[in-house]
Protein backbone atom coordinates (compact mmCIF):
# COMPACT_ATOMS: atom_id res chain seq x y z
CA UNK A 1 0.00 0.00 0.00
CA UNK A 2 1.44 3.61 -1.07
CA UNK A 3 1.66 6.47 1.45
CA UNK A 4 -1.34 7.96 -0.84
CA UNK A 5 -3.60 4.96 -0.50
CA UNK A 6 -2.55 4.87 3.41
CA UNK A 7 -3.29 8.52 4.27
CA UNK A 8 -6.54 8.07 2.04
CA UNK A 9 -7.48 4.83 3.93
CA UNK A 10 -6.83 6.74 7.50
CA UNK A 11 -9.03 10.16 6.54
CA UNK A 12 -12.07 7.69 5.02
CA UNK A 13 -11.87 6.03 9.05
CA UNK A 14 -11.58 9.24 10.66
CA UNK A 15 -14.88 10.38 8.46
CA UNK A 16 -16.54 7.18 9.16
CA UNK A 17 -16.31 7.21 12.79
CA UNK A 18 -16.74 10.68 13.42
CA UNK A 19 -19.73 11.07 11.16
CA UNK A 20 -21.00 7.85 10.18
CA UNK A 21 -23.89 7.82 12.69
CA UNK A 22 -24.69 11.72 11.75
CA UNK A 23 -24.62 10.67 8.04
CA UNK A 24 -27.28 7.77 8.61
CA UNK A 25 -29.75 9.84 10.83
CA UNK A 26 -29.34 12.65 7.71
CA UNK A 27 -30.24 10.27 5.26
CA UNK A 28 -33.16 8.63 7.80
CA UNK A 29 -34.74 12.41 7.41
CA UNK A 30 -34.51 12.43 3.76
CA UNK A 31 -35.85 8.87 3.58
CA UNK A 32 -38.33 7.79 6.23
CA UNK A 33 -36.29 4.50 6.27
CA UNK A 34 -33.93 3.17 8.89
CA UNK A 35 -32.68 0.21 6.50
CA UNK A 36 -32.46 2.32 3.56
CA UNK A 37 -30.46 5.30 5.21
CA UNK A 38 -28.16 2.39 6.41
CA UNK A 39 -27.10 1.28 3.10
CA UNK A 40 -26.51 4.40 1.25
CA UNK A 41 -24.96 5.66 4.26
CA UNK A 42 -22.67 2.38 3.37
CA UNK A 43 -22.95 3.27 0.11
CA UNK A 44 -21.09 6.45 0.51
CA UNK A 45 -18.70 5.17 2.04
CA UNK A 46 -18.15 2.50 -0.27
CA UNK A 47 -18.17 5.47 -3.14
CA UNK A 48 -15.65 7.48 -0.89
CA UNK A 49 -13.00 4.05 -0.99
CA UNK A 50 -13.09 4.10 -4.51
CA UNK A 51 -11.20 7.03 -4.77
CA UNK A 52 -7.96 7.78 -5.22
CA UNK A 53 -6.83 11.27 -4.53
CA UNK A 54 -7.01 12.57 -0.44
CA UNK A 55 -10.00 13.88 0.41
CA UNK A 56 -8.83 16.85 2.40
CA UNK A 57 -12.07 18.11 3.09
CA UNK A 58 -12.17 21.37 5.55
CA UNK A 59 -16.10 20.68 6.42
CA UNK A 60 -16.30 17.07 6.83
CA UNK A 61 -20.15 16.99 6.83
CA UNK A 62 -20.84 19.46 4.56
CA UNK A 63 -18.07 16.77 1.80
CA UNK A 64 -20.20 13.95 3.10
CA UNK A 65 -23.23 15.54 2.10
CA UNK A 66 -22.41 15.99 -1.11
CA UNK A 67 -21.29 12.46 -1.99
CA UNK A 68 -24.28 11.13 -0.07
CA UNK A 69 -26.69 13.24 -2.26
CA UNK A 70 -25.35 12.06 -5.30
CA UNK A 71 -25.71 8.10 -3.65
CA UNK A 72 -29.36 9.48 -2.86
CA UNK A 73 -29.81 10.17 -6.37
CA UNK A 74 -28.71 7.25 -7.88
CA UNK A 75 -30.88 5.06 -5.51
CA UNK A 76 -34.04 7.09 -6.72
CA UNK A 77 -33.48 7.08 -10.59
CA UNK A 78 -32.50 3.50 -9.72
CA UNK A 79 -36.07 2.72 -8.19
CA UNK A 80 -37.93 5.28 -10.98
CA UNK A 81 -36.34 3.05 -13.30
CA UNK A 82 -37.30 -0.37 -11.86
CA UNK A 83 -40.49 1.07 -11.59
CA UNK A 84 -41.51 1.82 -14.89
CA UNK A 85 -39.37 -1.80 -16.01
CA UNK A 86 -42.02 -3.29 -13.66
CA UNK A 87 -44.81 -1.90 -15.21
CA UNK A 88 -43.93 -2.58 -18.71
CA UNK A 89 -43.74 -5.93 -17.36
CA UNK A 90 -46.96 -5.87 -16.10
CA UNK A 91 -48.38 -5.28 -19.35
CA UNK A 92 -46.53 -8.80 -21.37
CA UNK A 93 -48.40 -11.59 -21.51
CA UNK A 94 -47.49 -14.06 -18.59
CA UNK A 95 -45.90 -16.67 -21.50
CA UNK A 96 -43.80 -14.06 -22.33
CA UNK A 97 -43.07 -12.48 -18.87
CA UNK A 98 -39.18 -13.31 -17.61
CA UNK A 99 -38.36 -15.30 -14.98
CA UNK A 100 -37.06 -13.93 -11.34
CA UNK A 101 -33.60 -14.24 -12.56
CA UNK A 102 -33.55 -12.52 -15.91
CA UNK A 103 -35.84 -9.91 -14.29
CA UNK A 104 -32.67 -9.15 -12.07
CA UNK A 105 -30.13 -9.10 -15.09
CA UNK A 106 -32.56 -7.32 -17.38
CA UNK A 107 -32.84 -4.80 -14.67
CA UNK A 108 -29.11 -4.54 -13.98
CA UNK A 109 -28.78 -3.72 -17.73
CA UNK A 110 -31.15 -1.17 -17.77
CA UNK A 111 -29.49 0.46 -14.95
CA UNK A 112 -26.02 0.51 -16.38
CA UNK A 113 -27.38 1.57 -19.66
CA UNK A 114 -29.03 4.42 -17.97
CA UNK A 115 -25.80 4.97 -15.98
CA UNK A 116 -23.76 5.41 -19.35
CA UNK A 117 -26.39 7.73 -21.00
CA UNK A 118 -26.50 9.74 -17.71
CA UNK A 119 -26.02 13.76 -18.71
CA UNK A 120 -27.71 13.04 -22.75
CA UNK A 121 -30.73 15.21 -23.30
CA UNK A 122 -34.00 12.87 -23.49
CA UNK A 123 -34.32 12.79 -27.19
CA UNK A 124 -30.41 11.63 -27.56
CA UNK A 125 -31.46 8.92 -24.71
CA UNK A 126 -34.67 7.93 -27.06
CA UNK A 127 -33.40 7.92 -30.43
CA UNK A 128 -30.30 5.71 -28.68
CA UNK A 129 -32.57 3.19 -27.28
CA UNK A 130 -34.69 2.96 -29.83
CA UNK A 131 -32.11 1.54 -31.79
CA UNK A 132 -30.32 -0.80 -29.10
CA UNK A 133 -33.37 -1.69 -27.85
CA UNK A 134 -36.58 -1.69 -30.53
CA UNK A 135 -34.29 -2.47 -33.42
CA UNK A 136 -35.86 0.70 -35.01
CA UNK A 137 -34.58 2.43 -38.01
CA UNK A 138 -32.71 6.02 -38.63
CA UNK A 139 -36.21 6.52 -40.18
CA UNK A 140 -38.37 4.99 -38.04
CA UNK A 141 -36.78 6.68 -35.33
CA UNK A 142 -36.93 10.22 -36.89
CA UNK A 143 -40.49 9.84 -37.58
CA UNK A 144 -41.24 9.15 -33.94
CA UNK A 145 -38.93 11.73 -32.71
CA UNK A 146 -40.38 14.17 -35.40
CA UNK A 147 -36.86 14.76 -36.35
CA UNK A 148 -34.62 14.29 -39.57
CA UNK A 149 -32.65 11.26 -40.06
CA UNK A 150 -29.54 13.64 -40.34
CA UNK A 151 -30.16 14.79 -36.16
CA UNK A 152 -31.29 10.75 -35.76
CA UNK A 153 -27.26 9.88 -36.62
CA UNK A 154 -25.68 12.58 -34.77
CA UNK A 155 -27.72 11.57 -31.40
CA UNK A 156 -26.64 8.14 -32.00
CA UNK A 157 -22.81 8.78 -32.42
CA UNK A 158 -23.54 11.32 -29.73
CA UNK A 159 -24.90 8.68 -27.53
CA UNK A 160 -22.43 5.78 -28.52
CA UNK A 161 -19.49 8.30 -28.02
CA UNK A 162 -20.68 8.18 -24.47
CA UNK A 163 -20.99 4.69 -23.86
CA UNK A 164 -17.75 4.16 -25.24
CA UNK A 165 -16.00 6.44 -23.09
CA UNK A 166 -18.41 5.40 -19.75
CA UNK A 167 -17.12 1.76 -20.51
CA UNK A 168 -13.76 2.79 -20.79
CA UNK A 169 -13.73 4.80 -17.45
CA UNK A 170 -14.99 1.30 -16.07
């Protein structure tokens, strides 16, 4: 272990147990949920080890904060998206409906997908998936965009420029 990844290792303990138990009881407030506060308060954390530069923060809450609205964020696109995969679910035919297990991978997809697309306007995000996803045309897409096929290729490059460089971060 480097001197870097030590004195980063120490701060991330000193922040854990001198604000852990203020960090869970803020995110309790925001959520109404003991159990839920206690895993993205671990989820900070968790986000805070993956790092690799010192923190150095001068208001150690205030840092914390920060990083644990960003977890908070996640976790509710996260369930906004499960929710609407649910309820596209709902509406298959039970033959066709997927099991438990490619529920779970179907959903982690979605979520990494959404993950990688994070920051795209909403039409760069539609015209993307409904390529990857609907197998529809530059044409059909620009007709249900209401855009030209021209705009219909520059969102997807746009879009698969992104990806690219979100897997490569990875």
């Amino acid at each position: 272990m480097s001197a870097n990844d030590n004195a980063l290792h120490q701060e991330i303990t000193t922040l854990y147990s001198d604000h852990h138990g203020w960090l869970q009881g803020w995110l309790r407030k925001k959520l109404g949920d003991a159990g839920k506060a206690a895993d993205l308060a671990h989820d900070t954390f968790v986000r805070l080890l993956a790092r690799e530069e010192l923190i150095a923060a001068r208001e150690p809450r205030a840092f914390l904060t920060t990083v644990a609205q960003r977890v908070l964020f996640s976790h509710w696109r996260r369930e906004e998206l499960e929710r609407a995969y649910l309820n596209a679910l709902a509406h298959l035919p039970e033959e066709l409906a997927p099991s438990p297990e490619e529920r779970a991978i179907l959903l982690e997809s979605l979520v990494e997908i959404d993950r990688m697309l994070d920051g795209l306007p909403v039409p760069v995000k539609r015209a993307f998936l409904y390529a990857q996803l609907d197998d529809m045309s530059h044409a059909e897409i620009a007709a249900e965009l209401n855009i030209s096929i021209t705009t219909v290729k520059r969102y997807l490059i746009r879009a698969g420029v992104q990806c690219y460089f979100a897997l490569e971060q990875a």
